[in-house]
Protein backbone atom coordinates (compact mmCIF):
# COMPACT_ATOMS: atom_id res chain seq x y z
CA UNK A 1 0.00 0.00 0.00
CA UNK A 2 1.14 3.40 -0.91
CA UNK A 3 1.69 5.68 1.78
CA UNK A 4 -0.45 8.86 1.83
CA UNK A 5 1.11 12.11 1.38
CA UNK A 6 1.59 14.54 3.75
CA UNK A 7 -0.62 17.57 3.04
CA UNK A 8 2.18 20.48 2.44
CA UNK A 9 0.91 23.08 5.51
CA UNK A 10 2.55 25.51 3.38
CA UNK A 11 -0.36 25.79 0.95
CA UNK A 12 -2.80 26.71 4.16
CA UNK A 13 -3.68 30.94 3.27
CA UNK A 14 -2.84 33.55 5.99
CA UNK A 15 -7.00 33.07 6.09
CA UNK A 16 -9.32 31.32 3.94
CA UNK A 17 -9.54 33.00 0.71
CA UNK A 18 -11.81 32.85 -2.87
CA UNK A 19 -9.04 31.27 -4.68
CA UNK A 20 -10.98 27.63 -5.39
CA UNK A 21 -14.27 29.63 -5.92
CA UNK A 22 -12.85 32.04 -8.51
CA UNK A 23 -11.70 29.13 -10.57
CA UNK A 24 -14.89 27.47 -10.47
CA UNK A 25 -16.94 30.97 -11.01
CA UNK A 26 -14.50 31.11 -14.08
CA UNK A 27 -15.27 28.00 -15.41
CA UNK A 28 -19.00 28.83 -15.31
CA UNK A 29 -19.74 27.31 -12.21
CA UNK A 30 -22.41 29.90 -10.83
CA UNK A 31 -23.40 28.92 -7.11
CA UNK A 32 -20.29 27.03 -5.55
CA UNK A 33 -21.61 25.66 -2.33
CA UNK A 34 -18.81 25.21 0.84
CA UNK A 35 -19.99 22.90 2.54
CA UNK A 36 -18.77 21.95 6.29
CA UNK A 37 -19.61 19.76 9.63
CA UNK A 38 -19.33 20.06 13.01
CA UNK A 39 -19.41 17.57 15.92
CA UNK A 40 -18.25 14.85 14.02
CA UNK A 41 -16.05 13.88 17.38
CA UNK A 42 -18.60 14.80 20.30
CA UNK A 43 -19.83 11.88 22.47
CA UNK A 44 -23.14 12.98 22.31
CA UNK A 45 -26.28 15.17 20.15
CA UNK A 46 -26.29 15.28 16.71
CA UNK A 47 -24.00 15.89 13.89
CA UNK A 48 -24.66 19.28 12.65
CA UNK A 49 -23.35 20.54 8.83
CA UNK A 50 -23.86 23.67 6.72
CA UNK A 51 -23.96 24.86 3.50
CA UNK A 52 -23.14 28.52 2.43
CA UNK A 53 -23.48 30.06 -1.44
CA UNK A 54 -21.38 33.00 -1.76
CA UNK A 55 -21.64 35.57 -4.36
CA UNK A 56 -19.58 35.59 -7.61
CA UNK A 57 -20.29 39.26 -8.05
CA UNK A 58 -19.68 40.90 -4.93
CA UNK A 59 -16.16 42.87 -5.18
CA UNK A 60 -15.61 43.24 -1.68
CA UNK A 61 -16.82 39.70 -0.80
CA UNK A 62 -13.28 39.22 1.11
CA UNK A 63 -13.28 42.16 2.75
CA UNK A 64 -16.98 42.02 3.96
CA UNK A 65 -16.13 38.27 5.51
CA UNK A 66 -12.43 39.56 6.61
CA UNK A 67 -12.86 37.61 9.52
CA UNK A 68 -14.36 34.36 8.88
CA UNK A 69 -11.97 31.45 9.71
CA UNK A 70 -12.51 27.93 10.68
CA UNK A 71 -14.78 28.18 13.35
CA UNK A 72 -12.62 25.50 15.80
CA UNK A 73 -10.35 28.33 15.79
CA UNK A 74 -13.01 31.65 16.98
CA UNK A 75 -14.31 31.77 20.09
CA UNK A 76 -18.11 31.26 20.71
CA UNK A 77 -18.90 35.21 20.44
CA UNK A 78 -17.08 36.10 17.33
CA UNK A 79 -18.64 32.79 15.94
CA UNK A 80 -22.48 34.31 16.54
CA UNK A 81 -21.31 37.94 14.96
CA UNK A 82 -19.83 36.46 11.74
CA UNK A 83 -22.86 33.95 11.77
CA UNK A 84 -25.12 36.49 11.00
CA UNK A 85 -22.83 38.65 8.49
CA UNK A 86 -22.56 35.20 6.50
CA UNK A 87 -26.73 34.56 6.35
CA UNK A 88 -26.67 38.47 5.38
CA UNK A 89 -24.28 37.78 2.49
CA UNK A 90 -24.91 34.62 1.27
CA UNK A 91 -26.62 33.89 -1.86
CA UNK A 92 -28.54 30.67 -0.12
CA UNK A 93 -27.43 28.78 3.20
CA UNK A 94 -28.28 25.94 5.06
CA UNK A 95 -27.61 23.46 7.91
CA UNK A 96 -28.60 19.92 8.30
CA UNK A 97 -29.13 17.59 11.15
CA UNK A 98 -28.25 14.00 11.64
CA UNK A 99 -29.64 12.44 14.79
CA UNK A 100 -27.90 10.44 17.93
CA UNK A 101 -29.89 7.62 16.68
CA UNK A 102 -29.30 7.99 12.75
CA UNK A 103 -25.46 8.04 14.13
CA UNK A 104 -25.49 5.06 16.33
CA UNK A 105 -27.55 3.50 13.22
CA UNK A 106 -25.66 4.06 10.05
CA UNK A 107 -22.30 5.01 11.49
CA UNK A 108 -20.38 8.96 12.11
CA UNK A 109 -19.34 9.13 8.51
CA UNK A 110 -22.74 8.15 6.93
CA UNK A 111 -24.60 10.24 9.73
CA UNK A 112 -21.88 13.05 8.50
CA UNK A 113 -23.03 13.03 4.90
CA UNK A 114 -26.43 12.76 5.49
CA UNK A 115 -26.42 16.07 7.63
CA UNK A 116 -24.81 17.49 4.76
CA UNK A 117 -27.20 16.05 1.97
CA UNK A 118 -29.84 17.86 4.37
CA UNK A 119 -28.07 20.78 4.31
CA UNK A 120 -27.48 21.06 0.73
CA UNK A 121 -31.59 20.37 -0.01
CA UNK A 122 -32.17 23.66 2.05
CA UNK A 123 -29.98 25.68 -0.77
CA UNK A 124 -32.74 28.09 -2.94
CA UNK A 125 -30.14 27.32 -6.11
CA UNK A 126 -29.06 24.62 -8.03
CA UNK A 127 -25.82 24.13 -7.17
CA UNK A 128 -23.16 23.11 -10.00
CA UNK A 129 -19.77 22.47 -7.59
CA UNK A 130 -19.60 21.36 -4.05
CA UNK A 131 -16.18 22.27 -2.09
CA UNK A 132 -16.22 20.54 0.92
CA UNK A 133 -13.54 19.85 4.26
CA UNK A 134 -11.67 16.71 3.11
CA UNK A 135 -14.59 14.27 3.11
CA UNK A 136 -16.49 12.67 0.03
CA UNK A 137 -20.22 12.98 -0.35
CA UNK A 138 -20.76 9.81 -3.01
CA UNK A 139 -24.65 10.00 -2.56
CA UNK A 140 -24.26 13.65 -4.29
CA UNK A 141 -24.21 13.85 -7.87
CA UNK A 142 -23.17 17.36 -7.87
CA UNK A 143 -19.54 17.45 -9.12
CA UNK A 144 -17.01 18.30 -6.26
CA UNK A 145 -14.15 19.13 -4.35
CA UNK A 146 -12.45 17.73 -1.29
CA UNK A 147 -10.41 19.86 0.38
CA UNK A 148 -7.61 18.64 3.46
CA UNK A 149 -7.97 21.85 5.75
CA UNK A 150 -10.65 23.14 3.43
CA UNK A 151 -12.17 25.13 6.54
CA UNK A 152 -8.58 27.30 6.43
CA UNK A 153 -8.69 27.46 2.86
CA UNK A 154 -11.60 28.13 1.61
CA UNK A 155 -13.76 31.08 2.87
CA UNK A 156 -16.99 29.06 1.41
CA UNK A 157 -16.22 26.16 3.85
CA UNK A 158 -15.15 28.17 6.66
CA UNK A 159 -18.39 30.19 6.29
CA UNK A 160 -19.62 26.45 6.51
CA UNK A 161 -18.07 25.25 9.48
CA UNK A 162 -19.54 28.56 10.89
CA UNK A 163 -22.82 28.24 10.70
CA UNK A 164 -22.86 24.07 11.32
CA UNK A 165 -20.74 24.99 14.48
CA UNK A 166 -23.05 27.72 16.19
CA UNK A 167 -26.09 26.26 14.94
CA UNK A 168 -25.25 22.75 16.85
CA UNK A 169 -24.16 24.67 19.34
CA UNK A 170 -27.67 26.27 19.85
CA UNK A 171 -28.65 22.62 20.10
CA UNK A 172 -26.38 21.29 22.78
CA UNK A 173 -27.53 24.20 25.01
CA UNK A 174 -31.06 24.06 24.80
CA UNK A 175 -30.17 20.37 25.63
CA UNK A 176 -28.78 21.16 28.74
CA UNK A 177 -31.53 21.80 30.31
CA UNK A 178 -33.66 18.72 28.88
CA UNK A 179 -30.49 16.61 30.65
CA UNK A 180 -28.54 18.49 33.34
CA UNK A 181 -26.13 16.72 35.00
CA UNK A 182 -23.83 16.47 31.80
CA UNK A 183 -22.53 19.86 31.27
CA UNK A 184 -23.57 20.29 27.18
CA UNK A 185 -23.63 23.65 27.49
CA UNK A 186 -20.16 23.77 28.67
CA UNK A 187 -18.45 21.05 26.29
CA UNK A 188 -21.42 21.01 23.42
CA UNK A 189 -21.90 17.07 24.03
CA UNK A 190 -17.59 16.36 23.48
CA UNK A 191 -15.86 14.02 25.74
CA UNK A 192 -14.12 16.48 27.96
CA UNK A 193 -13.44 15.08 31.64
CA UNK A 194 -15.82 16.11 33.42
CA UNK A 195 -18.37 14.92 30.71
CA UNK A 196 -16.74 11.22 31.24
CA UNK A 197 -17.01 11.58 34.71
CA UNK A 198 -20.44 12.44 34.33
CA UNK A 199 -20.87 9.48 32.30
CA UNK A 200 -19.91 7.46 35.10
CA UNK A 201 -21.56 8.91 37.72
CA UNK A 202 -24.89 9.15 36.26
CA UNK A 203 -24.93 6.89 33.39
CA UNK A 204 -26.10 7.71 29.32
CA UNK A 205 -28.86 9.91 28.86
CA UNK A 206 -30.84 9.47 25.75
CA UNK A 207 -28.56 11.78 23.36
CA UNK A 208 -25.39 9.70 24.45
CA UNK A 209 -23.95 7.70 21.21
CA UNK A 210 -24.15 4.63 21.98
CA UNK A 211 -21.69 3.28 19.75
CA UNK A 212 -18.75 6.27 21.09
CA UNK A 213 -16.54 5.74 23.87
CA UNK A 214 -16.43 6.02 27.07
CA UNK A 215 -20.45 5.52 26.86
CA UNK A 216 -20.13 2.38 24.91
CA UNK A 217 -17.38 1.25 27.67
CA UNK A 218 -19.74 2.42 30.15
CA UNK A 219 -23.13 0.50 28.63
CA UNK A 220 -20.67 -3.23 28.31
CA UNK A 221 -20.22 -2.56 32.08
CA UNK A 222 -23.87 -1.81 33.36
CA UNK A 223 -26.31 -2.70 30.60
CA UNK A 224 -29.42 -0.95 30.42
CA UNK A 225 -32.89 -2.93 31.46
CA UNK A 226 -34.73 -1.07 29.07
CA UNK A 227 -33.02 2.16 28.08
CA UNK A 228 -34.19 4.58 25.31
């Protein structure tokens, strides 16, 4: 087997940039969706992802979204400002759910692309090119892209990662309150320490993923009577 090759950091942009959508806007490609998930790693919720059309005929589109980046790298508030300045901008935008169940059912990365078909089918335009962060979307027909660090190099799919991010964000805290005890609207459903300990302490709720660790550790230790 061929080793894979390392992705050369150097091509990563100061900040995303319009370089892959200019190319495909040049090649007659009208509406370019970026497309982007977010809590692809999180022990529990759903997988969120989002869809953003920019324009191809706004001059100052790079300036107006000067400070969009990958949203793992903005913190929480600058994340809501942009947020809105990207659903202001946008041509068409979306953001698609995939359930705790439709995870523990079909798998992370199947759950993944479903969120984003869901997504996509929210877009007002018929999209001819998808650019998307390093996964492939084979259910799609629509011809596109896959990017490795797409969400720091393309502002489409940071945009993206924006709106999945605060919108499943907006999720996790609202579930808080449904199941205290777990801190989601501290660590958005991730497996942070005091989540796991939580775990422990007071066993799954019903948005834990069953198939993630530590709750799958957790569930061949104390299986549930009748749980869910």
């Amino acid at each position: 087997m061929t080793p894979r090759a390392k992705f050369d950091r150097s091509l990563i942009p100061e900040r995303p940039d319009l370089s892959f959508e200019i190319k495909l806007w040049h090649d007659s490609c009208q509406f370019v969706a970026g497309v982007d998930e977010a809590g692809r790693g999180a022990i529990a919720g759903p997988v969120a992802a989002g869809a953003v059309v920019l324009p191809n005929d706004l001059p100052d589109l790079s300036k107006k979204l000067k400070g969009v980046r990958d949203s793992k790298v903005m913190t929480a508030q600058k994340r809501e400002r942009w947020a809105l300045d990207i659903k202001e901008t946008a041509v068409s935008w979306g953001v698609g759910f995939a359930t705790r169940e439709e995870i523990d059912a079909r798998g992370i990365a199947p759950a993944t692309r479903l969120a984003v078909s869901r997504a996509l089918a929210q877009l007002v335009c018929v999209i001819d090119h998808v650019l998307v962060d390093y996964i492939k979307l084979p259910e799609i027909e629509t011809p596109q892209t896959a990017l490795v660090k797409g969400d720091a190099r393309s502002l489409s799919i940071a945009a993206a990662s924006i709106l999945a991010k605060t919108a499943r964000d907006a999720v996790m805290v609202e579930m808080d309150g449904e199941f205290p005890g777990y801190g989601f609207a501290r660590n958005k459903g991730y497996g942070t320490e005091e989540h796991r300990r939580a775990v422990n302490e007071l066993g799954p709720c019903a948005q834990h993923r069953r198939t993630f660790a530590p709750v799958r550790v957790y569930l061949s230790l104390f299986p549930p009577m009748s749980r869910d």
